[in-house]
Protein backbone atom coordinates (compact mmCIF):
# COMPACT_ATOMS: atom_id res chain seq x y z
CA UNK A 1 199.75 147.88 145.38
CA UNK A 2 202.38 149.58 147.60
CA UNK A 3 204.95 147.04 146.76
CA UNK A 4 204.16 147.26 143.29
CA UNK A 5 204.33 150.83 142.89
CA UNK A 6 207.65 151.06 144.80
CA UNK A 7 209.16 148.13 142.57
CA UNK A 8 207.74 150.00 139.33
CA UNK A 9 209.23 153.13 140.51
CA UNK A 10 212.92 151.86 141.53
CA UNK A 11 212.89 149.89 138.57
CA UNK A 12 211.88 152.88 136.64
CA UNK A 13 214.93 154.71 138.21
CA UNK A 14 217.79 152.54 137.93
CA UNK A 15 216.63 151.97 134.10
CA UNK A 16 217.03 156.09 133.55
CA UNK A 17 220.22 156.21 133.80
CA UNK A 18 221.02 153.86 130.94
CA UNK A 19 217.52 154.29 129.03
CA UNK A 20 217.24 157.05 126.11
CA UNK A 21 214.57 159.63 125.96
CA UNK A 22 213.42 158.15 123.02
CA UNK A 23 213.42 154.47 124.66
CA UNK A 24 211.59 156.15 127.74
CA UNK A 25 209.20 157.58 126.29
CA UNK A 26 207.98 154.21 125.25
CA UNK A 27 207.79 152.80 128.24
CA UNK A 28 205.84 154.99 129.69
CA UNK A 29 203.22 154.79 126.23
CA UNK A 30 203.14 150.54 127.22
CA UNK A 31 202.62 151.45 130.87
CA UNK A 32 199.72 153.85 129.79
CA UNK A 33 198.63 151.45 127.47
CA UNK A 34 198.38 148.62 129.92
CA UNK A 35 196.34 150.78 132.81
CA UNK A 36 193.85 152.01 130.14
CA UNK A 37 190.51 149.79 129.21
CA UNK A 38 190.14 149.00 125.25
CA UNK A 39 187.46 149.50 123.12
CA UNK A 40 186.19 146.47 121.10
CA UNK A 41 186.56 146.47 117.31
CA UNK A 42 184.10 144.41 115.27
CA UNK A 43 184.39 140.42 116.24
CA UNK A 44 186.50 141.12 119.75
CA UNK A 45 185.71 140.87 122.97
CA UNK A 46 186.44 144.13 125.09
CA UNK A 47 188.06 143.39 128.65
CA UNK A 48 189.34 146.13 130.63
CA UNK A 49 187.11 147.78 133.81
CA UNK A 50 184.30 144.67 133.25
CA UNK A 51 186.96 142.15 132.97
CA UNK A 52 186.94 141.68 136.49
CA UNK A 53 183.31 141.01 137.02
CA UNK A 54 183.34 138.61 134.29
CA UNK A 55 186.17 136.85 136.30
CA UNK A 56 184.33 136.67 139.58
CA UNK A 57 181.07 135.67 137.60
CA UNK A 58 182.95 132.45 136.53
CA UNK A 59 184.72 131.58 139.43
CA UNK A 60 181.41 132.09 141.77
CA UNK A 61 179.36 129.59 139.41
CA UNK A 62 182.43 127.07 138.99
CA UNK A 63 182.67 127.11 142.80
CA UNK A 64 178.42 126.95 143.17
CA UNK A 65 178.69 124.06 140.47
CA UNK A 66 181.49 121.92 142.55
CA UNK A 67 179.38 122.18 145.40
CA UNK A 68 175.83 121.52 143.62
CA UNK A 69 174.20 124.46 144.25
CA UNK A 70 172.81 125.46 141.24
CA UNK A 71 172.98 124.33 137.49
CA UNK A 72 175.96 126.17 135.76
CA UNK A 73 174.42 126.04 132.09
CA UNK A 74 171.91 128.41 134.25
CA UNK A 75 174.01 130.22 136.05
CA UNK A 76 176.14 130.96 132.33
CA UNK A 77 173.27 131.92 130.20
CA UNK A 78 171.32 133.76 133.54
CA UNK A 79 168.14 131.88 133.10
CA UNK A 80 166.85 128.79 135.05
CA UNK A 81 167.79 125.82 133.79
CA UNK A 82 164.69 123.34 132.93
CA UNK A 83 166.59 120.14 132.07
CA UNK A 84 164.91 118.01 134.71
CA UNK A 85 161.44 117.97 132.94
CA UNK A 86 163.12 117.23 129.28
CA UNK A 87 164.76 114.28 128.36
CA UNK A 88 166.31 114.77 125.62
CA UNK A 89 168.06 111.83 123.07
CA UNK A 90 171.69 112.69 122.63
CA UNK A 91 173.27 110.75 119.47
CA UNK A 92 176.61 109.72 119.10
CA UNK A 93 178.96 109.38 115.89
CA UNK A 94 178.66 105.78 116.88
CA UNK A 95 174.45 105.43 117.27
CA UNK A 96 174.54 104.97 120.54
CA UNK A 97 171.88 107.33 122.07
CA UNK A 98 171.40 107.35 125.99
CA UNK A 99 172.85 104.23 126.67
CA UNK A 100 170.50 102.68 123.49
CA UNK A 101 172.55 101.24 120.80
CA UNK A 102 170.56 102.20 117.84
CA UNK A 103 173.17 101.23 115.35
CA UNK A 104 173.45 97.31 117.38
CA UNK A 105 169.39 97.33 117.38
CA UNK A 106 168.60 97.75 113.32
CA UNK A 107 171.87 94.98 113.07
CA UNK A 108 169.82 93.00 115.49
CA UNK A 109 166.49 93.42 112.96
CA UNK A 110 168.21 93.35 109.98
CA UNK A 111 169.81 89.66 110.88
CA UNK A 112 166.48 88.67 111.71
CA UNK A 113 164.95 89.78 108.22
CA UNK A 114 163.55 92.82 108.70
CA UNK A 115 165.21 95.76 106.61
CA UNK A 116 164.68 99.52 106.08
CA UNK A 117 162.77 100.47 109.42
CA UNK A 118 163.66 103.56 111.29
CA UNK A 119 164.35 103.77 114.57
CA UNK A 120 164.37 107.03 117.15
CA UNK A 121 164.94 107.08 120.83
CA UNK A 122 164.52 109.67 123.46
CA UNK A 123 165.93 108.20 126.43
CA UNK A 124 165.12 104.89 126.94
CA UNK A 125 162.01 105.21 124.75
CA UNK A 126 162.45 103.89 121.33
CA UNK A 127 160.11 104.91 118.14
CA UNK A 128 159.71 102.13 115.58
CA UNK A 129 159.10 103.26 111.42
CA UNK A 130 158.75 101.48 108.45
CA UNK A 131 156.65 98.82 106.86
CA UNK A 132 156.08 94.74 108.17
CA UNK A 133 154.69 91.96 105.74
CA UNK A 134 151.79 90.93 108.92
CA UNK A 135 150.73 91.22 112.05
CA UNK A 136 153.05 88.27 112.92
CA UNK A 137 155.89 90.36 111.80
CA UNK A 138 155.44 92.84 113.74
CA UNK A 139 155.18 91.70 117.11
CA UNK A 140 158.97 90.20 116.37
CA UNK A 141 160.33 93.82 115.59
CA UNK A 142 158.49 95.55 118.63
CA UNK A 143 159.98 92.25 120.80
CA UNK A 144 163.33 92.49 119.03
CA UNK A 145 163.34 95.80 119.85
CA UNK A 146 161.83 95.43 123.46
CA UNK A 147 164.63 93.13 124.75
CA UNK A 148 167.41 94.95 123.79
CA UNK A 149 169.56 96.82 126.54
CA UNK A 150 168.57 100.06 128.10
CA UNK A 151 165.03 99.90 126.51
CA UNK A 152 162.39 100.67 128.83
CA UNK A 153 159.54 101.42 126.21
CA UNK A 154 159.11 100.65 122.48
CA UNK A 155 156.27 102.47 120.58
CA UNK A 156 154.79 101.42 117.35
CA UNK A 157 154.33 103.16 114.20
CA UNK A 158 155.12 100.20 112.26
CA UNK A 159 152.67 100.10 109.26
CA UNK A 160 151.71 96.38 107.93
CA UNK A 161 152.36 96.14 104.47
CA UNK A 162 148.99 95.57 101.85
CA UNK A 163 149.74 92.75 99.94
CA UNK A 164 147.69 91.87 97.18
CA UNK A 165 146.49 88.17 97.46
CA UNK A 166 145.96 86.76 94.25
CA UNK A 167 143.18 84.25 93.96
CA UNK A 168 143.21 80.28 92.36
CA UNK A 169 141.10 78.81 89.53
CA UNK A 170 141.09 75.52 89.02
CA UNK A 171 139.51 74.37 85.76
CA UNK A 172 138.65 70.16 85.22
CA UNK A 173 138.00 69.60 81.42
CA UNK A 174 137.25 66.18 80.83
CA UNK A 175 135.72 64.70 77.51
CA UNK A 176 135.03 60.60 77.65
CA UNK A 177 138.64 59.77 76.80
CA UNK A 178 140.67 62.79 78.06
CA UNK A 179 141.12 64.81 81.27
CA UNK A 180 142.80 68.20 81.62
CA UNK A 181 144.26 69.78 84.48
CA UNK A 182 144.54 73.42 84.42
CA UNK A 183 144.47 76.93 86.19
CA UNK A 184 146.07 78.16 89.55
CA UNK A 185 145.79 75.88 92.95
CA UNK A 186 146.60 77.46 96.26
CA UNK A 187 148.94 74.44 97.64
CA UNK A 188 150.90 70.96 96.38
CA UNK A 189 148.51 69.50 98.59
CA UNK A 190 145.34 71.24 96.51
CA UNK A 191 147.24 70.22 93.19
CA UNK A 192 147.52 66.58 95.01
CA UNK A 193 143.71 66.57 95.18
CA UNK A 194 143.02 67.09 91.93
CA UNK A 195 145.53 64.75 90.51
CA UNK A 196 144.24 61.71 92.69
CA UNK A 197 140.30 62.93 91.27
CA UNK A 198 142.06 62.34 87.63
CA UNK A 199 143.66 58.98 88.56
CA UNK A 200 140.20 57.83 89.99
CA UNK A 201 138.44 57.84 86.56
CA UNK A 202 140.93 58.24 83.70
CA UNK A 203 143.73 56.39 83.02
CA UNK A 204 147.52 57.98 83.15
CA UNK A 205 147.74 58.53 79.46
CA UNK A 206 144.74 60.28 79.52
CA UNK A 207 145.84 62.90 81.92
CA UNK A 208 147.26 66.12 81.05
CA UNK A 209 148.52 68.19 83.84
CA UNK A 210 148.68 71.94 83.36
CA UNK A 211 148.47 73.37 87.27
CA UNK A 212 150.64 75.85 88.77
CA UNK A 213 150.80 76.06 92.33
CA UNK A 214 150.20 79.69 94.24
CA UNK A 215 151.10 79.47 97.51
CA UNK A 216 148.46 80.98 99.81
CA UNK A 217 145.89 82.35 96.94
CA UNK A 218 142.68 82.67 98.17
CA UNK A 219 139.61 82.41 97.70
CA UNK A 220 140.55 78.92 95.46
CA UNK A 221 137.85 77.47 93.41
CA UNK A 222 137.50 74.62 90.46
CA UNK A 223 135.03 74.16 88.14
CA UNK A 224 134.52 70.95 86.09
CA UNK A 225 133.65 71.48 82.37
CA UNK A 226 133.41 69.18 79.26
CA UNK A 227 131.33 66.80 78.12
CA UNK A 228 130.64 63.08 78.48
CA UNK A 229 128.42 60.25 77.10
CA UNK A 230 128.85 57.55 79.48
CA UNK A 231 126.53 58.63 82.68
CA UNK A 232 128.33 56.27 84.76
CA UNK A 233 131.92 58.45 84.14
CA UNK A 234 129.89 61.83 84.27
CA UNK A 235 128.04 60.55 87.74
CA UNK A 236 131.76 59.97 89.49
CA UNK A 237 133.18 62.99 88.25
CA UNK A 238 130.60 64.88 89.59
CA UNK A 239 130.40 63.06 92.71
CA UNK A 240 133.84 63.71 93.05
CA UNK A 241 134.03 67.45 92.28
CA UNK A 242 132.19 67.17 95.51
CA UNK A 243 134.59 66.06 98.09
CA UNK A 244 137.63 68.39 97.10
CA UNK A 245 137.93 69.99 100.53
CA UNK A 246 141.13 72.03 99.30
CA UNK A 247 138.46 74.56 97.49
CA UNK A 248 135.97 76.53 98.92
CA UNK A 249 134.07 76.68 95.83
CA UNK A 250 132.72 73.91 93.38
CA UNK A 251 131.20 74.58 90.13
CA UNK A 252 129.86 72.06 88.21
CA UNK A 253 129.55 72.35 84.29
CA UNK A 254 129.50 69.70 82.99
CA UNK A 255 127.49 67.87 79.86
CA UNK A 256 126.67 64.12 80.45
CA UNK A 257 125.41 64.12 77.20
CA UNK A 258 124.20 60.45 77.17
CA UNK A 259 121.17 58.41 76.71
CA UNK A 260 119.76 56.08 79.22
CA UNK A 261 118.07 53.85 77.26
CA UNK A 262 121.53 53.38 75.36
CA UNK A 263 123.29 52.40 77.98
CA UNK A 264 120.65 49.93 79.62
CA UNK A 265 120.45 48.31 76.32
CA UNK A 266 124.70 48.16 75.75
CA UNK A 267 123.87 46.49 79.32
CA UNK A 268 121.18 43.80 78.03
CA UNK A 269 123.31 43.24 75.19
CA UNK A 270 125.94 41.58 77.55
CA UNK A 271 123.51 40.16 80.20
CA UNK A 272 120.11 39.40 79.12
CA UNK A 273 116.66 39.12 81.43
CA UNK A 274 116.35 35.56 81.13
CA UNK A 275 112.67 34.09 81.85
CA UNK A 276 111.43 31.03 82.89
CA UNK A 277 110.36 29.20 79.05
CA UNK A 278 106.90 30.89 78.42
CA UNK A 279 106.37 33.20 81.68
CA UNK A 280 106.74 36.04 82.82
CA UNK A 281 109.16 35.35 85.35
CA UNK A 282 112.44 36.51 85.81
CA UNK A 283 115.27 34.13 86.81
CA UNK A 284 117.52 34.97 89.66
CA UNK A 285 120.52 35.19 87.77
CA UNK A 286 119.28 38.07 85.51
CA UNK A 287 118.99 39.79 89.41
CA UNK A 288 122.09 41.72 89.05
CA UNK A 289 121.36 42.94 85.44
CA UNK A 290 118.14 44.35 87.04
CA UNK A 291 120.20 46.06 89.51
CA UNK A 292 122.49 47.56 87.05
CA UNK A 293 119.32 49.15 84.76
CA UNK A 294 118.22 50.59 87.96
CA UNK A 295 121.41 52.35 88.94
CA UNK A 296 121.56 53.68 85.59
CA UNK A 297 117.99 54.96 85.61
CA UNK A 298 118.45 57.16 88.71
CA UNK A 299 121.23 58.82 86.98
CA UNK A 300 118.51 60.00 84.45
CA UNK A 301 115.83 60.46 87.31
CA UNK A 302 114.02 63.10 84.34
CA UNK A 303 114.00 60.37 82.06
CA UNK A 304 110.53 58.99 80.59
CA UNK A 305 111.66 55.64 79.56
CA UNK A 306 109.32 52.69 77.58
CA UNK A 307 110.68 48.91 78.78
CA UNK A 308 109.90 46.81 75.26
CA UNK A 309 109.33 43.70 75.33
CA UNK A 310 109.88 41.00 72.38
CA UNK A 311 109.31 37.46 71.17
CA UNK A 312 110.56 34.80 68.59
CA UNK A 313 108.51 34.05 66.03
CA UNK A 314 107.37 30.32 66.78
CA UNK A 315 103.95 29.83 68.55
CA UNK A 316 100.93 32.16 68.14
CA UNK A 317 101.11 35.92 67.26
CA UNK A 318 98.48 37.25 70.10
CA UNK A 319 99.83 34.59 72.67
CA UNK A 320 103.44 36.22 71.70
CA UNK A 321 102.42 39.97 72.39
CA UNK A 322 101.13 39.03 75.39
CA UNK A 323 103.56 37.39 76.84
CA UNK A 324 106.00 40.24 75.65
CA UNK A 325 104.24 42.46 77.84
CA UNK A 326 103.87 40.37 80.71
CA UNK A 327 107.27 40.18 80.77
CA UNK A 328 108.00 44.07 79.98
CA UNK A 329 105.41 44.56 82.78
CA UNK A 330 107.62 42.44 84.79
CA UNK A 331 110.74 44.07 84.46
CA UNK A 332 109.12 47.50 85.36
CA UNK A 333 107.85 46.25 88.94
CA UNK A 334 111.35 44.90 89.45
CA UNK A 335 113.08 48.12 88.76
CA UNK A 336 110.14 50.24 91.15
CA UNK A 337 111.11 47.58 93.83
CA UNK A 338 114.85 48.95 93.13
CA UNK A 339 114.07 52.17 93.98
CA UNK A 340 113.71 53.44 90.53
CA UNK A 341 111.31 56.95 90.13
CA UNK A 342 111.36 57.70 86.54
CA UNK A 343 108.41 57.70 84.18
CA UNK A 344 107.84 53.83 82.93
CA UNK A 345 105.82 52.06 80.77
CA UNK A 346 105.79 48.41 79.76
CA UNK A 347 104.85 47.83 75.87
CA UNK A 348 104.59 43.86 74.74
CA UNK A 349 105.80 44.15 70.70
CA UNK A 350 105.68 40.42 70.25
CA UNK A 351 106.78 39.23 67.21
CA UNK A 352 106.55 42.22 65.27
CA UNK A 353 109.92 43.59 65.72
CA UNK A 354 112.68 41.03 64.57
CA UNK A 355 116.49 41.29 64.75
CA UNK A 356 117.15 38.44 62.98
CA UNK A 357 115.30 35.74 60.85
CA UNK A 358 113.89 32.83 63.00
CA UNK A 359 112.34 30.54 60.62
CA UNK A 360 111.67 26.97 62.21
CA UNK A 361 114.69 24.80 62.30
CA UNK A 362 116.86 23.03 64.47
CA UNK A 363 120.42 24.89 62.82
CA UNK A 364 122.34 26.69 65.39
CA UNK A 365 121.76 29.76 63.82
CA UNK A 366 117.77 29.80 63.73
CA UNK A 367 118.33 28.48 67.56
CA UNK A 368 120.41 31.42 68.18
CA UNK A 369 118.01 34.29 66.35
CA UNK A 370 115.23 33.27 68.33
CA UNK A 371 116.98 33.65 71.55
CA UNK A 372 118.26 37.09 70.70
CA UNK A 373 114.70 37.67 69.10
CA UNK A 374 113.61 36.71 72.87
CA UNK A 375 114.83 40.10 74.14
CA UNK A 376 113.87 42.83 76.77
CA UNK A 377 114.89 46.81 75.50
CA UNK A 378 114.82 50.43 76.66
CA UNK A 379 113.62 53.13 74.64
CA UNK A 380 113.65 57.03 75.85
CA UNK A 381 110.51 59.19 74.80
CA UNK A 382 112.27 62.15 75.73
């Protein structure tokens, strides 16, 4: 300060000489000026006799910071600093967040499918938001997520989405000429089912195909409705309604609206029980027409059914009842040895019920009236 003082003060002297009162005058104002310590206005910052402090303040916690002896954002605000119990997640204009590229991660998810989820990290920790279609999904956002650099935990607040299944009814309308395919199926391979049950009992002009396919619907059911005569069509259909394994439920509605008796008879018509000339007993090639009555019966196992049996008109009236009921009686014991269970009785008609005229002659058509007059038939009493 000696120096200083001695400079100010030659300085001051060889400047006199030239200076004006006025001019000196100022100086001396700056040098007053200079010494003195300012009051702050609004929005400054007053220096002056606290400057100093403020100085060494600085320079003590730059110099305690260089040599890591204490935590300058402490030492600045005069607290103690707390940051090694927080981690906190700083974010970048470019998403990268503690060494976690956010931004890179939902690019990563959205390539992959998944779009609007939310993503927060703190540190190496990473938050997931948003909504997944399943379970399935995800596990691939949380592993996604998992194996991407930097990541050392992922935490899940994904929510699964509630999707709305929608179910599949099948409907099978048939009719003895016509079969309709309609309603929802849960798979081609469902639809394939019930296209190969059509094929199995209609022919291709017969089929019309109405099914829509809905991927995944669940629960799937068909149900068969409509209404047949032949019991033979109405017995596969039904059988096969069965053994659709693509549908977890079966319902079966349908009208086999025939008559047993009808049938068995449209079956004699064709293939006669033929009989040894004035017995009782059945030939062995009439066999197989016995069989076919009896499968036709146990579709009707309800069915209280009288076996007829006729003559011609040549020979005795009496001898030709009873030998129409012998042979009635016959056929009954041969359809009970086929397994048969409905209700059966054997009636012997004789000659009393004609189809056709059977006068005596040798003319091809008395020889053929008597041998249709010769004739076993079905009749349902119920």
């Amino acid at each position: 300060m000696i120096v200083e003082g001695s400079k100010d003060t030659w300085t001051g002297q060889m400047a006199q000489d030239e200076l004006t009162a006025e001019e000196l005058e100022r100086q001396k104002q700056r040098r007053r000026a200079a010494m003195a310590t300012p009051v702050a206005e609004d929005g400054d910052v007053a220096f002056g006799g606290m400057a100093g402090i403020g100085v060494l303040a600085a320079v003590l916690a730059a110099l305690f910071a260089f040599f890591g002896f204490a935590d300058t954002a402490g030492l600045e605000s005069g607290t103690a600093s707390d940051s090694a119990d927080t981690t906190v997640a700083v974010e970048t204009d470019d998403g990268v967040t503690d060494g976690v590229d956010l931004a890179s991660m939902l690019g990563t998810l959205q390539q992959a499918g998944f779009e609007g989820l939310e993503l927060v990290a703190d540190g190496g920790v990473v938050t997931a938001r948003g909504e997944v279609p399943d379970q399935a999904a995800r596990a691939e956002v949380l592993r996604l997520i998992g194996e991407q650099p930097n990541v050392t935990e992922v935490i899940d607040r994904l929510v699964v989405e509630e999707v709305e299944v929608p179910s599949a009814a099948a409907v099978v309308t048939v009719s003895d000429d016509e079969i309709v395919l309609s309603g929802t199926v849960p798979s081609d391979a469902a639809a394939g089912e019930l296209r190969s049950f059509a094929a199995a009992n209609y022919a291709p002009d017969q089929l019309t195909d109405q099914l829509e396919v809905v991927d995944g619907a669940d629960p799937a059911t068909v149900s068969l409705v409509g209404s047949v005569t032949n019991s033979e069509l109405g017995a596969n259909l039904q059988a096969g309604l069965g053994s659709l394994g693509a549908f977890g439920e079966a319902t079966d509605e349908l009208v086999i609206d025939a008559d047993a008796s009808e049938e068995i008879n449209a079956v004699f018509e064709l293939e006669p029980i033929l009989f040894q000339s004035g017995t009782a007993i059945i030939l062995p090639d009439s066999q197989a027409t016995i069989d076919e009555a009896s499968e036709i019966l146990k579709r009707f196992p309800e069915a209280n059914i009288e076996i007829g049996g006729h003559t011609d008109s040549l020979g005795p009236e009496e001898a030709n009842r009873l030998l129409s009921e012998a042979r009635a009686q016959a056929v009954l014991q041969a359809l009970r040895d086929a397994g048969v269970t409905n209700q059966l009785q054997a009636v012997g008609y004789g000659e009393s019920e004609l189809k056709f005229p059977d006068d005596k002659g040798d003319t091809q058509d008395k020889i053929d009236a008597r041998q249709a007059n010769r004739r076993i038939e079905f009749r349902t009493l119920n």
